[in-house]
C-alpha atoms as a PDB file:
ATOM      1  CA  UNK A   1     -23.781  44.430  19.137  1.00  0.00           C
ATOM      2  CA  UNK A   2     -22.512  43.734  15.389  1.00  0.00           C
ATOM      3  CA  UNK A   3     -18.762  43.445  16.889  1.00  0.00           C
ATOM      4  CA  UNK A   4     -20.694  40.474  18.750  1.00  0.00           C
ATOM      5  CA  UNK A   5     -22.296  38.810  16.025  1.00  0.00           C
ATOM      6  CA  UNK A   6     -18.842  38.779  14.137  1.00  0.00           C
ATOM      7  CA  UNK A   7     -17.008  36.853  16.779  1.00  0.00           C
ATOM      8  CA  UNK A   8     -19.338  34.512  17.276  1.00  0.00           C
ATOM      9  CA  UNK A   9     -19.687  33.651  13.647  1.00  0.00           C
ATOM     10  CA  UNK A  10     -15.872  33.687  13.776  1.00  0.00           C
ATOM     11  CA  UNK A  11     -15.920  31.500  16.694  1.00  0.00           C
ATOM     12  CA  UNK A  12     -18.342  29.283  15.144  1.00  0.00           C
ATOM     13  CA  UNK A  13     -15.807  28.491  11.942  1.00  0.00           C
ATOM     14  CA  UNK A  14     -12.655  28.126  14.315  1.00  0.00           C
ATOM     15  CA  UNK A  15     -15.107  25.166  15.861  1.00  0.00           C
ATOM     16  CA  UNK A  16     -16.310  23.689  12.919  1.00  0.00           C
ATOM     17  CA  UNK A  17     -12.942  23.557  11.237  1.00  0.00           C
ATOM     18  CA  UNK A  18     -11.433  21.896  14.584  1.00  0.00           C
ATOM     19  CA  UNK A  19     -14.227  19.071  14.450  1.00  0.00           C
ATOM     20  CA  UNK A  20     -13.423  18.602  10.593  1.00  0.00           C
ATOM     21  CA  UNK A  21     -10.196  15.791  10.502  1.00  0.00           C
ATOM     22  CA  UNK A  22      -8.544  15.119   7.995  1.00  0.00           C
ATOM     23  CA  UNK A  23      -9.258  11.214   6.449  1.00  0.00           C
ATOM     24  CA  UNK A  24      -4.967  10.358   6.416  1.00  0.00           C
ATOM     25  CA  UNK A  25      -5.053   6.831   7.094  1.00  0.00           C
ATOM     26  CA  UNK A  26      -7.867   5.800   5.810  1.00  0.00           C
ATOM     27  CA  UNK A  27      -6.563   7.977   2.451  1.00  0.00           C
ATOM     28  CA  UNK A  28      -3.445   5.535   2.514  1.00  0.00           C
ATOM     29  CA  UNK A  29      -5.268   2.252   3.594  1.00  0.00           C
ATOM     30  CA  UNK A  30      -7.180   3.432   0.276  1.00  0.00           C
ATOM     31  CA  UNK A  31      -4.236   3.241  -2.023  1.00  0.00           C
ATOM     32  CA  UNK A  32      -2.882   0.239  -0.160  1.00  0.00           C
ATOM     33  CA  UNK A  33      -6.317  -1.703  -0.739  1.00  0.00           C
ATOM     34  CA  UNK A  34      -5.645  -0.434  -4.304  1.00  0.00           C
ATOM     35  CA  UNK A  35      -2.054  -1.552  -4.700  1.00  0.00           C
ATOM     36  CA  UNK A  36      -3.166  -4.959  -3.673  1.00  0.00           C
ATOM     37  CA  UNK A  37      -6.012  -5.455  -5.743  1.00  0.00           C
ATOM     38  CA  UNK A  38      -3.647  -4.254  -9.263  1.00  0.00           C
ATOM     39  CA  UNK A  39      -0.925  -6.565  -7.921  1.00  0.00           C
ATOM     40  CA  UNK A  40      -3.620  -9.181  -7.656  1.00  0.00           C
ATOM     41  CA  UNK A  41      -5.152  -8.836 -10.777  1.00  0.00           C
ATOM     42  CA  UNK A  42      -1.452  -8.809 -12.390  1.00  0.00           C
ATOM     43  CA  UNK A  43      -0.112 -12.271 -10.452  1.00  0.00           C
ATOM     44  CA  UNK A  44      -3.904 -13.497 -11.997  1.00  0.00           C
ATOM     45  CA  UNK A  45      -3.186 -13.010 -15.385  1.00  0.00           C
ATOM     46  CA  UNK A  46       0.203 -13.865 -15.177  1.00  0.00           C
ATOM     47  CA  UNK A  47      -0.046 -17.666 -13.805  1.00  0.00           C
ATOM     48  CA  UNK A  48      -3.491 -18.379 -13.551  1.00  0.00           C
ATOM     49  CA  UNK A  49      -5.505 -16.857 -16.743  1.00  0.00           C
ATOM     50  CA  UNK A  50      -3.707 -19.437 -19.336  1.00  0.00           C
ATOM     51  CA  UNK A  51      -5.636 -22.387 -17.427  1.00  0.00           C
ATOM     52  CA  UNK A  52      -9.203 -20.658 -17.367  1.00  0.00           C
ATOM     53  CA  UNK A  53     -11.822 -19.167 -19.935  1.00  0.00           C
ATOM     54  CA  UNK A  54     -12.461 -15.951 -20.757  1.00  0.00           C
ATOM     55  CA  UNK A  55     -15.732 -16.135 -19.156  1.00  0.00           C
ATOM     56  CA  UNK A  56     -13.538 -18.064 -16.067  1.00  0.00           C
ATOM     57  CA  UNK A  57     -11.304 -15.041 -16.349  1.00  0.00           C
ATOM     58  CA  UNK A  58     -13.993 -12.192 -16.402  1.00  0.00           C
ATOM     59  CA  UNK A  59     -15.797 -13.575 -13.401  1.00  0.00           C
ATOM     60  CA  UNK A  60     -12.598 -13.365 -11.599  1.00  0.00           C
ATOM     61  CA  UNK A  61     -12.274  -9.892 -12.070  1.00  0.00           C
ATOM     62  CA  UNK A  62     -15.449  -8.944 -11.432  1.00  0.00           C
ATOM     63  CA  UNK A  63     -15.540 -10.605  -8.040  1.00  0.00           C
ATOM     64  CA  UNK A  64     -12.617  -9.258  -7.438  1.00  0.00           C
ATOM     65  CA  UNK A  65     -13.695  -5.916  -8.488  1.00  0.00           C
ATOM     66  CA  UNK A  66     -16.574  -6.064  -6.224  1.00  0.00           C
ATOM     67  CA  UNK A  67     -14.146  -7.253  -3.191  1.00  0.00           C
ATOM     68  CA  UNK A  68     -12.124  -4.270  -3.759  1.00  0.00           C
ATOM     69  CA  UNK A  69     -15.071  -2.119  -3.381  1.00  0.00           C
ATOM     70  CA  UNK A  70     -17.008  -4.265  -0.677  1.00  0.00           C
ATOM     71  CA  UNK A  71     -13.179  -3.338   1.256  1.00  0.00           C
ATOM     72  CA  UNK A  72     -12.914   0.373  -0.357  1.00  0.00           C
ATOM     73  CA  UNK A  73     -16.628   1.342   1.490  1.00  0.00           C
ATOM     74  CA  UNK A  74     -16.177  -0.635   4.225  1.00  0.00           C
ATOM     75  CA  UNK A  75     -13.218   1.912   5.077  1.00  0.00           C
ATOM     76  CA  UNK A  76     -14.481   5.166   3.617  1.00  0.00           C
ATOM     77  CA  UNK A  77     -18.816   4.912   4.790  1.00  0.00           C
ATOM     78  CA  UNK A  78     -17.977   5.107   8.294  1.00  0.00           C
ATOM     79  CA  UNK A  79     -15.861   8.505   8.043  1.00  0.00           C
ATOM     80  CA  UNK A  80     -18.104   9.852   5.496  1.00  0.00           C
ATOM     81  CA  UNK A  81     -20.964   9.288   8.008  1.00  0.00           C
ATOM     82  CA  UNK A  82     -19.328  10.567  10.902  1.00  0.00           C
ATOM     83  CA  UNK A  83     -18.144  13.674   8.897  1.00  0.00           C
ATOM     84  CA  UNK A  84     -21.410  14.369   7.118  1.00  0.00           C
ATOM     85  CA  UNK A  85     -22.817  18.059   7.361  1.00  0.00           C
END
């Protein structure tokens, strides 16, 4: 009877760590997303930040900030739900 109990537990982690994938593209479409908003945010202050005001300049970055992380949840929330214990 304990010999039973055993296997099934055992049984029950081989399962659970089959269901469990691993988040590889959405890890890379991560740093990608990433990539591309620092490249942005360079090519910004290199041609365009001379012509604006700070206060111009710091409301660029903040909406771009918050695109990045509108883009950065719209890619992660959906795995995290599906994947939540």
């Amino acid at each position: 009877m304990r010999s039973n109990r055993i296997r099934v537990c055992a049984l029950k982690e081989e399962i659970i760590t089959v269901d469990k994938q691993q988040p590889g593209l959405m890890m890379y479409s991560g740093i990608a997303v990433a990539f591309g908003w620092l490249i942005f945010v360079a090519f910004w202050l290199l041609y365009y930040a001379s012509s604006y005001s700070i206060v111009q300049n710091t409301g660029v970055a903040v909406l771009s900030l918050v695109v990045f992380l509108i883009i950065e949840s719209l890619l992660w929330v959906p795995w995290a739900i599906k994947h939540a214990d």
